[in-house]
Every structure is written in C-alpha cells, then in structure tokens.
Protein backbone atom coordinates (compact mmCIF):
# COMPACT_ATOMS: atom_id res chain seq x y z
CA UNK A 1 -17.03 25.97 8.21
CA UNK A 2 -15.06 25.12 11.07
CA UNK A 3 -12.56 23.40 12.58
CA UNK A 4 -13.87 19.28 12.72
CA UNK A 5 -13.71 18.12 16.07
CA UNK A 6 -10.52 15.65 16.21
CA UNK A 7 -8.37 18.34 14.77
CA UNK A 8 -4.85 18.11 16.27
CA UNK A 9 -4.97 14.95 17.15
CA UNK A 10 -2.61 12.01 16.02
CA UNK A 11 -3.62 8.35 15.00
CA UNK A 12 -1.02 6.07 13.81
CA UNK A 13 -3.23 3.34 12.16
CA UNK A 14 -1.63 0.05 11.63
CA UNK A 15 -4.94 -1.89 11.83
CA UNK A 16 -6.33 -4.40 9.84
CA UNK A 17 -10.14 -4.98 8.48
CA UNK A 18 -10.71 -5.36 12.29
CA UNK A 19 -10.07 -1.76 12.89
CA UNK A 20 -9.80 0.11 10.24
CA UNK A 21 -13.67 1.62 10.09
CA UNK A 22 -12.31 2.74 13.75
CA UNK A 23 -9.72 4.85 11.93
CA UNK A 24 -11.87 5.96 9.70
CA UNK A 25 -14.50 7.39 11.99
CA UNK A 26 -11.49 8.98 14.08
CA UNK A 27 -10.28 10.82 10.31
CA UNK A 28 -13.48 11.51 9.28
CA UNK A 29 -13.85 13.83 12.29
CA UNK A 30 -10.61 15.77 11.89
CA UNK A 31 -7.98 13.36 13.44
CA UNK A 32 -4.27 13.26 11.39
CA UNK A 33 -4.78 9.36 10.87
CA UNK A 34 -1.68 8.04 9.29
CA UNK A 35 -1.91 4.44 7.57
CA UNK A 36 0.74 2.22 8.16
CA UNK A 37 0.98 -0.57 6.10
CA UNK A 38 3.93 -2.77 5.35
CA UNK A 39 5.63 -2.65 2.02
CA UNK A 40 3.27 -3.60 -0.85
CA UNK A 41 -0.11 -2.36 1.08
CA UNK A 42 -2.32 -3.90 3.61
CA UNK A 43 -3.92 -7.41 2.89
CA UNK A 44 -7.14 -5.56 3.03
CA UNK A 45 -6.56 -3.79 -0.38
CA UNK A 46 -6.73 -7.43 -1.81
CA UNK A 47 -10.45 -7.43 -0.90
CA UNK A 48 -13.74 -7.06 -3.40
CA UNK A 49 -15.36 -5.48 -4.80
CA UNK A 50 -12.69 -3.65 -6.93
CA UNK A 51 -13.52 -0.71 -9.35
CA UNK A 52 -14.92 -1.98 -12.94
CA UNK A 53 -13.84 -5.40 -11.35
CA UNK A 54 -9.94 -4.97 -12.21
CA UNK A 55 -8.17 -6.73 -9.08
CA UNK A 56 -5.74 -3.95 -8.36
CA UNK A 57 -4.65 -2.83 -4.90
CA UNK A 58 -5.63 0.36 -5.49
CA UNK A 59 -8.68 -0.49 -6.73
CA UNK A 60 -10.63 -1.97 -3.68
CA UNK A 61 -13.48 -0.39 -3.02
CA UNK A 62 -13.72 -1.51 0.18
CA UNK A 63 -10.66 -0.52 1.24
CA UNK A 64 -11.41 2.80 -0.24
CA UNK A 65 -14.43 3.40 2.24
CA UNK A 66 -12.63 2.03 5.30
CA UNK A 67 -9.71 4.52 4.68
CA UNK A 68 -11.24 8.02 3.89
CA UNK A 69 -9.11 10.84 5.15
CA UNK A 70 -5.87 9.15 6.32
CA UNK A 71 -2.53 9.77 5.14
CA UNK A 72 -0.75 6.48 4.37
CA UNK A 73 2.65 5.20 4.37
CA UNK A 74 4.70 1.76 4.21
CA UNK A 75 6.78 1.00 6.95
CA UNK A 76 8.01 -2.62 7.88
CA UNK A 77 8.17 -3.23 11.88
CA UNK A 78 9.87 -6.29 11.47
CA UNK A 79 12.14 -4.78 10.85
CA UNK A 80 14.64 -2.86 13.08
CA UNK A 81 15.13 0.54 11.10
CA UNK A 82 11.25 -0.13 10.90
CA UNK A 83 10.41 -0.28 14.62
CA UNK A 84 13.25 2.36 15.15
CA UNK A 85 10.84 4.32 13.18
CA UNK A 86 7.31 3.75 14.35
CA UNK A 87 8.90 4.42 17.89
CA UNK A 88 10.24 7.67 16.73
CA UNK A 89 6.29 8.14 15.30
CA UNK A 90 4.79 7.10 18.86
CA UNK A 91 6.63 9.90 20.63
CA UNK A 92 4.65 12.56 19.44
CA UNK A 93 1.28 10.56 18.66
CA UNK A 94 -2.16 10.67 20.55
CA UNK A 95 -3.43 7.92 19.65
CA UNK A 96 -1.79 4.19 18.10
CA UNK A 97 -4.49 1.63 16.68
CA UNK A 98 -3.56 -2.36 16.01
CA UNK A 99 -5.50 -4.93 15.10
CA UNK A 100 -2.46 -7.43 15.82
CA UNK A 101 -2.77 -10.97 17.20
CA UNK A 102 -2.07 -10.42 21.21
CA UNK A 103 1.80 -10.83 22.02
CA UNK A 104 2.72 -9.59 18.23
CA UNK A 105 3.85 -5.98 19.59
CA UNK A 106 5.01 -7.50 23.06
CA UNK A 107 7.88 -9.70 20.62
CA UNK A 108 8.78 -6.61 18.55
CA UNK A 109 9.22 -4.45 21.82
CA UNK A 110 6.03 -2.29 20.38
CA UNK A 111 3.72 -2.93 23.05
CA UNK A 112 2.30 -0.45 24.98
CA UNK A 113 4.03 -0.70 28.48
CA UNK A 114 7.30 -0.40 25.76
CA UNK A 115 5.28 2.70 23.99
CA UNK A 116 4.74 4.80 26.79
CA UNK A 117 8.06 4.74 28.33
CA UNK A 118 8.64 7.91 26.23
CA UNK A 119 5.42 9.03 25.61
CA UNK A 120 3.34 8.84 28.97
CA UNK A 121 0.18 10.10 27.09
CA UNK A 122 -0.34 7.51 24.66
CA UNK A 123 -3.74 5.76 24.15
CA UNK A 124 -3.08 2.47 22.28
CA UNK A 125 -6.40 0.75 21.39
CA UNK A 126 -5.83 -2.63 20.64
CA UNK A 127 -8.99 -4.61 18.70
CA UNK A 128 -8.70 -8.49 18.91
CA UNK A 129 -10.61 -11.31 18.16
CA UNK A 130 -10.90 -11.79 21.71
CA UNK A 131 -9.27 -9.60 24.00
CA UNK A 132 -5.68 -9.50 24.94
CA UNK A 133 -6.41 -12.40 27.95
CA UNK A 134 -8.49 -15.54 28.24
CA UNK A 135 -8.28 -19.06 26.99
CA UNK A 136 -9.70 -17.70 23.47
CA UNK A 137 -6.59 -14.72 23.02
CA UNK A 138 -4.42 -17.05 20.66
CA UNK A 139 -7.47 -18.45 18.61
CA UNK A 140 -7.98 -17.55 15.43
CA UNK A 141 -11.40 -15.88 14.01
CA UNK A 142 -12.58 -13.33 11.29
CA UNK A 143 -16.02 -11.62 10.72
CA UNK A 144 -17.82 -15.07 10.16
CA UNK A 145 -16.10 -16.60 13.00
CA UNK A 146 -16.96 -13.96 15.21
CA UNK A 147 -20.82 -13.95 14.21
CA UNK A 148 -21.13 -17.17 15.38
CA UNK A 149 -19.40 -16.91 18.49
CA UNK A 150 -20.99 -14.26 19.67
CA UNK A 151 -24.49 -15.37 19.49
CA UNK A 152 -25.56 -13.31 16.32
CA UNK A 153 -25.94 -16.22 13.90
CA UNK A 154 -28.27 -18.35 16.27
CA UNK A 155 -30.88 -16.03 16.02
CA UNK A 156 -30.42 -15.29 12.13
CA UNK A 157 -32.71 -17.04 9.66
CA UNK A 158 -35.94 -19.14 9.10
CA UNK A 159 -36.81 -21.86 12.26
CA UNK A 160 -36.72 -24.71 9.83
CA UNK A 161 -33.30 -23.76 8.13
CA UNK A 162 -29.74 -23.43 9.60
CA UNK A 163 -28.56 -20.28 11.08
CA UNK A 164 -27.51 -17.39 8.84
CA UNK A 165 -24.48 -14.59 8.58
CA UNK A 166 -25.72 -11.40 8.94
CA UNK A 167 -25.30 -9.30 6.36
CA UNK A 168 -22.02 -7.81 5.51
CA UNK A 169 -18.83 -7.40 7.87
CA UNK A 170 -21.42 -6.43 11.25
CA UNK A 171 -18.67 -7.46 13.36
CA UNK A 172 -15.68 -5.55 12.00
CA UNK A 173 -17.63 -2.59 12.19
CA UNK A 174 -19.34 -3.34 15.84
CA UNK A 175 -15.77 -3.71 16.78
CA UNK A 176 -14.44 -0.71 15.35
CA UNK A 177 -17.65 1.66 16.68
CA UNK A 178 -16.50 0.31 19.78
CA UNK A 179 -12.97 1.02 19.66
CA UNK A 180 -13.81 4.88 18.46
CA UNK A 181 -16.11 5.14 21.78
CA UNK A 182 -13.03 3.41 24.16
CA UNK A 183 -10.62 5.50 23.00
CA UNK A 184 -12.55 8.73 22.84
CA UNK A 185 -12.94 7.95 26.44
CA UNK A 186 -9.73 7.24 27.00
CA UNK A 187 -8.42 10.60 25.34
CA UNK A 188 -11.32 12.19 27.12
CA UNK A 189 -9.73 10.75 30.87
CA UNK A 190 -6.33 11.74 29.54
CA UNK A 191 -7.34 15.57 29.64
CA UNK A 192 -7.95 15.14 32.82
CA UNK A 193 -5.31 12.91 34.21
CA UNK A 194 -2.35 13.83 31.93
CA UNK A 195 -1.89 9.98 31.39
CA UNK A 196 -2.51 7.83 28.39
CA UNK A 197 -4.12 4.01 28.66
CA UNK A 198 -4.78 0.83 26.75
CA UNK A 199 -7.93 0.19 25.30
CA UNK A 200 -8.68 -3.54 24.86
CA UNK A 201 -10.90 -4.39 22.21
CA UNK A 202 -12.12 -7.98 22.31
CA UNK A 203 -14.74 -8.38 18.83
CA UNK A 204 -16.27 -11.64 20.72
CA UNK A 205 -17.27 -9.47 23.28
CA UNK A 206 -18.51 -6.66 21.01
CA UNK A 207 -21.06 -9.22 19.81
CA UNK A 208 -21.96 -10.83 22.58
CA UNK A 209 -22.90 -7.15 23.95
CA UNK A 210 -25.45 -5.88 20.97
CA UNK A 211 -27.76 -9.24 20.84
CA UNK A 212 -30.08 -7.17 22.57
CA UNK A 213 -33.60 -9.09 23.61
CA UNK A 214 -31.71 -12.52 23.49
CA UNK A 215 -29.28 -12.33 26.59
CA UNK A 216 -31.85 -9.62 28.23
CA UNK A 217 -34.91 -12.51 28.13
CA UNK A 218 -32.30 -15.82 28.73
CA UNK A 219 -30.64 -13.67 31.62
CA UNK A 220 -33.94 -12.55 33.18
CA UNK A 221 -36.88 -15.35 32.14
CA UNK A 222 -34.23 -18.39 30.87
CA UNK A 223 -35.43 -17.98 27.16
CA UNK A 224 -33.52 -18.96 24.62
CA UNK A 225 -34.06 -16.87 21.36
CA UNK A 226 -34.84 -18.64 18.41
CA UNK A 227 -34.78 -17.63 14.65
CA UNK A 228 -38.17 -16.51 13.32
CA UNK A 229 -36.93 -15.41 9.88
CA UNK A 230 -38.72 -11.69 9.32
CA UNK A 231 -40.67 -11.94 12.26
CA UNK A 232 -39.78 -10.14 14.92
CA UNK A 233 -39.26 -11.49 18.67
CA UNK A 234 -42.51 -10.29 20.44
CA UNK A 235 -44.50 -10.50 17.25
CA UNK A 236 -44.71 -6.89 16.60
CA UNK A 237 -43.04 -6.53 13.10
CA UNK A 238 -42.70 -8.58 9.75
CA UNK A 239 -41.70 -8.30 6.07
CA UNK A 240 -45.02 -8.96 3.80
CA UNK A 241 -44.42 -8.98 0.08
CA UNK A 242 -45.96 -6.46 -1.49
CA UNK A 243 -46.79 -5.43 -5.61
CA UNK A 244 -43.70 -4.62 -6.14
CA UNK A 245 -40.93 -5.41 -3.47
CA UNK A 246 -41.42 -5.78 0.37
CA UNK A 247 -42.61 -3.91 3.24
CA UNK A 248 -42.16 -3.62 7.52
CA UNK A 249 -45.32 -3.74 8.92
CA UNK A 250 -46.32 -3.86 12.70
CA UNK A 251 -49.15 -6.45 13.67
CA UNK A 252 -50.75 -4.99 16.08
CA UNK A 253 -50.39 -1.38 17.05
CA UNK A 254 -53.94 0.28 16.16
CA UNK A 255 -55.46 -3.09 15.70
CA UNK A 256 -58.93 -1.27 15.14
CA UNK A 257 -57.74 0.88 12.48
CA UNK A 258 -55.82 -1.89 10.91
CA UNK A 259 -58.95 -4.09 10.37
CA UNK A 260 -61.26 -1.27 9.95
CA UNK A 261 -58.79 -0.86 6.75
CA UNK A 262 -58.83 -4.02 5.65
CA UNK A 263 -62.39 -4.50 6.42
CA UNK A 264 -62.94 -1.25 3.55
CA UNK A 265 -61.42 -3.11 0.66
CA UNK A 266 -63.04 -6.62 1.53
CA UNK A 267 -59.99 -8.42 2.98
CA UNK A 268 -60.49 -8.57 6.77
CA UNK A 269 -61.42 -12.04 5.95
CA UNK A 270 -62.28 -12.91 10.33
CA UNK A 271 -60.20 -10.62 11.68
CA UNK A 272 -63.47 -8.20 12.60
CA UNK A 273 -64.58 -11.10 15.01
CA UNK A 274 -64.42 -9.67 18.68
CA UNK A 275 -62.34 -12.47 20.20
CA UNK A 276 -59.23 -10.88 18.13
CA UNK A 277 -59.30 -8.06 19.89
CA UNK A 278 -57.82 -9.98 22.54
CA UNK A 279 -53.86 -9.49 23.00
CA UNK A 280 -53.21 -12.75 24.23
CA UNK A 281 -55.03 -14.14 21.47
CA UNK A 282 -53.30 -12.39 18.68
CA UNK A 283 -49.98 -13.65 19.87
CA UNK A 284 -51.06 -16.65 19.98
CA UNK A 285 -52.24 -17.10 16.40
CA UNK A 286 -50.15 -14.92 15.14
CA UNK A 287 -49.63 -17.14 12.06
CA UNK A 288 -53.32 -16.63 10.87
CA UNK A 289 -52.93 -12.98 11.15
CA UNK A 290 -50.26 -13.18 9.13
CA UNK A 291 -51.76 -15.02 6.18
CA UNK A 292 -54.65 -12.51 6.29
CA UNK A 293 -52.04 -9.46 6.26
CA UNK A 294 -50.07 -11.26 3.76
CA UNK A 295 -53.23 -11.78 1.59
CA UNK A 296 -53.96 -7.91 1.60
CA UNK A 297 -50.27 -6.61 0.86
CA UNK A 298 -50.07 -8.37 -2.41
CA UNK A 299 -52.73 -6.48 -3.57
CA UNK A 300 -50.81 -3.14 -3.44
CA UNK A 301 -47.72 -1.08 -3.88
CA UNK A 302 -44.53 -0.42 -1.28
CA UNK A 303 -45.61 3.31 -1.86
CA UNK A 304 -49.01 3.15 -1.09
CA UNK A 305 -48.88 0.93 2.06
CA UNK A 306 -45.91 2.92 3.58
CA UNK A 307 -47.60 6.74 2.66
CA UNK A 308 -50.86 5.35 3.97
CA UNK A 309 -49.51 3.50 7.13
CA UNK A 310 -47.47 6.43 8.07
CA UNK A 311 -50.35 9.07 7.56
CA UNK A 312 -52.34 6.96 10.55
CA UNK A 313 -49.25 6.84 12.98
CA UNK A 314 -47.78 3.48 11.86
CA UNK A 315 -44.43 2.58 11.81
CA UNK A 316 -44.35 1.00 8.53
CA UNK A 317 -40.97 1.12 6.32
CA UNK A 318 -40.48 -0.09 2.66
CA UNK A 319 -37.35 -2.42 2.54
CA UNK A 320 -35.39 0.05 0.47
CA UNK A 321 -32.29 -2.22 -1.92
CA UNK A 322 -29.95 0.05 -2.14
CA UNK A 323 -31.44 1.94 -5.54
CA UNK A 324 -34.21 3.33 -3.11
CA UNK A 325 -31.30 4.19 -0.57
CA UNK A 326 -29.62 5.92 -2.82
CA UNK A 327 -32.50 7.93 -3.97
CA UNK A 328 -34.14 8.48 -1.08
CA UNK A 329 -35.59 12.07 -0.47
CA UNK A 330 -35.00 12.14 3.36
CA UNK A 331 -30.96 11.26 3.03
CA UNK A 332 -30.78 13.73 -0.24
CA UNK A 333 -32.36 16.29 1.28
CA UNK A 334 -29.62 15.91 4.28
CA UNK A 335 -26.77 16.14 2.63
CA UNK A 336 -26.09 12.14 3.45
CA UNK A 337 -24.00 10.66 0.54
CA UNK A 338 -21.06 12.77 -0.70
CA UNK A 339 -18.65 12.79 -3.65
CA UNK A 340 -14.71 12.40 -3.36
CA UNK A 341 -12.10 12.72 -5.90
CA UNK A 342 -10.34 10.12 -7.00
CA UNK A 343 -7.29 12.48 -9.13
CA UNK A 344 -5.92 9.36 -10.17
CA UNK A 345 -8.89 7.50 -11.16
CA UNK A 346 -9.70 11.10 -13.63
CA UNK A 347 -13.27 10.72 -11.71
CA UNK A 348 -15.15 11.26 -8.30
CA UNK A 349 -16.75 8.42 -6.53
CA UNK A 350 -20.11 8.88 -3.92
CA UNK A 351 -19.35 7.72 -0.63
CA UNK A 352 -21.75 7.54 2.36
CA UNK A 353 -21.26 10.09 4.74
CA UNK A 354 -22.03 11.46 7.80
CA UNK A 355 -23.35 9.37 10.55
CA UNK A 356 -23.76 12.47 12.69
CA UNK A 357 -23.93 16.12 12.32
CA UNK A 358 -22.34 18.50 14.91
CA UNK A 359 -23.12 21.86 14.50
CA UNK A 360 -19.72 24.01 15.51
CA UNK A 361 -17.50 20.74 14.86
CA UNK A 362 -18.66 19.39 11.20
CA UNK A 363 -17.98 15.94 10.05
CA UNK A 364 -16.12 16.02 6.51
CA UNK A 365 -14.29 13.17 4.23
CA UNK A 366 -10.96 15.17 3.60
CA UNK A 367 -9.34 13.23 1.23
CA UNK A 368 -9.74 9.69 -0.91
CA UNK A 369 -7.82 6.79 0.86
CA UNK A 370 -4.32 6.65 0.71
CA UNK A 371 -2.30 5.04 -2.43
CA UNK A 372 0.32 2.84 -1.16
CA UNK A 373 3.21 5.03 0.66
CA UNK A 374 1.45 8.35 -0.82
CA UNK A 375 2.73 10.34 2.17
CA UNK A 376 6.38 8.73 2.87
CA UNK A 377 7.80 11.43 1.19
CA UNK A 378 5.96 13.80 3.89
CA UNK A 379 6.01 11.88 6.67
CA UNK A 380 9.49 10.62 6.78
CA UNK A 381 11.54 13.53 4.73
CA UNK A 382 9.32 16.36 5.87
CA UNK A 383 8.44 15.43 9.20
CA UNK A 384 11.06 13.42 10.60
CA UNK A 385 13.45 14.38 8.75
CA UNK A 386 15.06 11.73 6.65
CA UNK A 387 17.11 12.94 3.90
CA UNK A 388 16.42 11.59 0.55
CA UNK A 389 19.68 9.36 0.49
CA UNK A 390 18.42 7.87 3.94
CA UNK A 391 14.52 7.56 2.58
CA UNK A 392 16.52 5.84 -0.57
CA UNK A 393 18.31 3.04 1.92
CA UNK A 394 14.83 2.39 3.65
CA UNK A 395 13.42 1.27 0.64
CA UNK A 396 15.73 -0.71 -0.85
CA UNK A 397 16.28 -2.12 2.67
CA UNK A 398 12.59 -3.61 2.11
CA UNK A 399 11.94 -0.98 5.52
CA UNK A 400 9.34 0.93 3.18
C-alpha cells in the first residue's frame, strides 16, 4: 500500500465541533493533524453518546469519530508560554485550523496576518458561524442555530406541522466538507504561488449554499419551497410504508409498467383509466396516486418491492435504520466500515470509513483519537525540544 495522499503535510487543529470532521478528513488522508486542546480536553469530549454510557472524556464516541488519526496535545494559548508555543508550532506547519469566535486570535496576537510574518506559507482556515465580517460575525449560533438560518429547517417536515432539524449535526459537517475543499485549494494555489492564504469559513453560508431546488426555483420562478414531509419537491419520490419498514419509491417514471403491475395483483384500483396517463394530470392529483400506491405497498415486503423495482429500471431504495446499513452487502463487499483499536479500551471499535477510494493514494484511519495530551511528550520534548524539567514547569504552570 502506499503512501496516503496528505502525507507530509502539517495541520495544527485547534477546532471545535465546527471543524473538527474538517481535521479529520485532512488525517484520514495522510495529513500529521495535531489536536490542540487546552488543559483538561476539548468541550467536545463532553458530548454523547459515551461508550456503555459512562460520561468520561475519553469516552465520547463522538468525539472519537471526529478525531481519527490525529495526534493530540494540551496547550493553553491564553497563556503566554502557551502562545509562545503554538507560534513556535506555526513556523513549520502547512496548515492551522480554528473554529474560534472572529477577533479571538486577533486579541492573542494568533491571527493570521500575525502567523505568517514567519511563516509566509501558511494556510489558516478559519470556520465561523458566520464568516469573519458582516453584521452576523459576533452572533452566537451552533448546529441548530445554523439550520434555521440557513434555510434548511423551512423546508423540513410535514405542511401542517412546524419546521424540523435535520437529522444529526448536517451543518458541522457541511461546514467542515467545506473547509477540507477551501483549504485543499488553498494548499493547491500555494504550490504554485509559494504563498499561503486565509480560508474563511462562514457555516451560515455553507447552508444557505446546499438547499439546492429551493433558492434555484425562488431565484429563477419566485417560489418559495414548502415542506411536503416525504414527498419530494416535483412529486417524483415518496416514503410508502411497507410489511415490514419503509420504502423510496418514484411516482411516475414507467407509469405503464407501474400500473400494468399493480393492475396484475388487483390493486390498480383507477389508475388504468387513460386520462392518468396525462403528466399534468398526475401532478395534479398526486394525492390520489398516492393512496392507491400506499394501498399496494402494505401488502408486501421492503425486499420484494426494492429487488422487483430495481429489476425493471426503478430507482426504488429501502430506508435502511442503521442495522440494514450496517449489514448491507454493497458497503461489506467494499471494504466500507473498518475496525480501530482502542489499546486502552482492551477492544476494537467499527468506524465508518472511506468516503472515497484513490487508487495510488489510499484513504486509511491510522490511529484511534487522541487521549488527552497523548503526544506532549512527542511533540514538545521530541520535537521541539523541551527538556523534561521545562515540559514539568508547563504543566504545573496550567500551560499544558
């Protein structure tokens, strides 16, 4: 196997939950990610779901996920022999990643214009709530906030029932794709230029740029998007129940065969009438098509429906929970989830893996998160070169 694609380069991560999928992707791929988190751990480590539900720091398993590969090590920047150090750190780094309210860095003389005074290379990507500039950069937000700022939650849910969250932490990660792709450009423009550049992340504006159809149709026809629960926008897709759980199935596409199907097990109900074979007509009473479809999927299995619908060129999906995920035959036979050991834990965990697969440049979880200061030894004895009497002062100093 060879060498993964990022190898060489350095990330010093001192993000947050805003970020730190960012620094994972970036490790993941071969990058030296280092962890900094102040003395104690990162605030993220406080956050569920913990292993066997024991509220430990080094027990959250979403931390765990968000962290794969790094190296990690305490270091306080509020501290002068703390920025003294990260500065020392930034000389010889590729990459620094923050997740720090805009003007935090600026006050401890750690902002980039300060960075790249002695290191004229540096990428800094900085991911925000929203942006370093605007009449929004000092308001406060999380995942939830930023759902429903950026236009995600409006569209979310039933039309008779207020809007929804979507599911999990969509804008953390949207964020943190985003600030992989910005500074993987930015490193890419560096090769060419010699010269390093901020990246400014703004999470509002991650958002607001992946509602898809909704700005697209208000932009260019002046609709505005309304939720539709399971339905999809244009009609072509819903969730039906089904025997045993729930499936996708499209409404229209091969209408013939569709009803010629139905129509074999008695359940076309009116649906063979020629006046459906209008478009315009279907979309219009799409509701009664729906309580005929609805009718019919009861009567069978998630299995059967998907197998068959596939077989005649349909794009019909089973709503996998996460049991199916996990023992789906398509990810298994890929190679998609992975096991990592946990040498203090006496066990190895399965983790997701790889969201791509490069064929010279393979994508590989190195390591199991970092435990709080694992590598300070490493970092600051070995690398920079702190004797053990000066490592000794840091800490009880509170530095790390």
């Amino acid at each position: 196997m060879g060498p993964s694609a990022l190898h060489g380069l350095r990330v010093l991560d001192l993000s947050g939950e805003k970020g730190a999928f960012c620094g994972k992707l970036l490790a993941d791929m071969g990058a030296d990610v280092v962890k900094i988190e102040p003395p104690g751990g990162d605030q993220a480590r406080r956050t569920g779901p913990f292993l066997h539900d024991l509220v430990h720091p080094e027990r959250s398993l979403s931390f765990w996920y968000n962290n794969t590969s790094k190296r990690g090590i305490t270091l306080n920047v509020e501290n002068r022999k703390g920025r003294d150090a990260l500065s020392i750190l930034a000389r010889t780094a590729d990459v620094v990643l923050e997740t720090f309210r805009p003007g935090y860095l600026k006050d401890l003389s750690l902002d980039y214009d300060e960075l790249r005074r002695q290191n004229t290379r540096l990428v800094m990507t900085s991911i925000s709530s929203f942006g370093q500039m605007g009449p929004y950069r000092d308001y406060l937000s999380c995942d939830l906030v930023a759902s429903a700022l950026g236009g995600q939650m409006y569209v979310c849910g039933d039309i008779d029932t207020p809007p929804l969250k979507p599911y999990g932490e969509q804008a953390y990660l949207v964020a943190s794709i985003f600030g992989a792709i910005g500074t993987l450009m930015a490193l890419h423009y560096r090769h060419y230029s010699g010269r390093g550049q901020l990246v400014d992340i703004s999470m509002h504006e991650c958002l607001a740029g992946v509602v898809e159809h909704v700005s697209v149709r208000y932009f260019y026809e002046g609709i505005v998007a309304r939720r539709q629960g399971s339905l999809h926008w244009d009609n072509a897709f819903r969730v039906y129940p089904c025997r045993d759980g729930y499936i996708l199935l499209s409404l229209f596409r091969e209408w013939d065969t569709l009803v010629e199907w139905l129509d074999s097990e008695g359940m076309a109900a009116d649906l063979k009438d020629e006046k459906w074979r209008d478009p315009e007509l279907r979309h219009k009473e799409v509701e009664h098509i729906i309580e005929v479809l609805e009718l019919w999927t009861k009567e069978h299995t998630v299995g059967e429906l998907m197998e068959q619908g596939q077989l005649m060129h349909l794009p019909w999906a089973a709503v996998n929970s996460i049991r199916n995920l996990s023992e789906n035959s398509q990810l298994l036979e890929r190679g998609f989830f992975v096991e990592v050991a946990h040498p203090e834990q006496g066990d190895s965990f399965v983790y997701p893996g790889a969201p791509y697969k490069l064929g010279r440049t393979p994508w590989r979880i190195l390591r199991r998160a970092p435990l709080i200061g694992e590598h300070n030894q490493e970092i600051f004895g070995g690398e920079l070169g702190f004797s053990m009497a000066e490592i000794g002062d840091l800490v009880s100093e509170g530095v790390i």
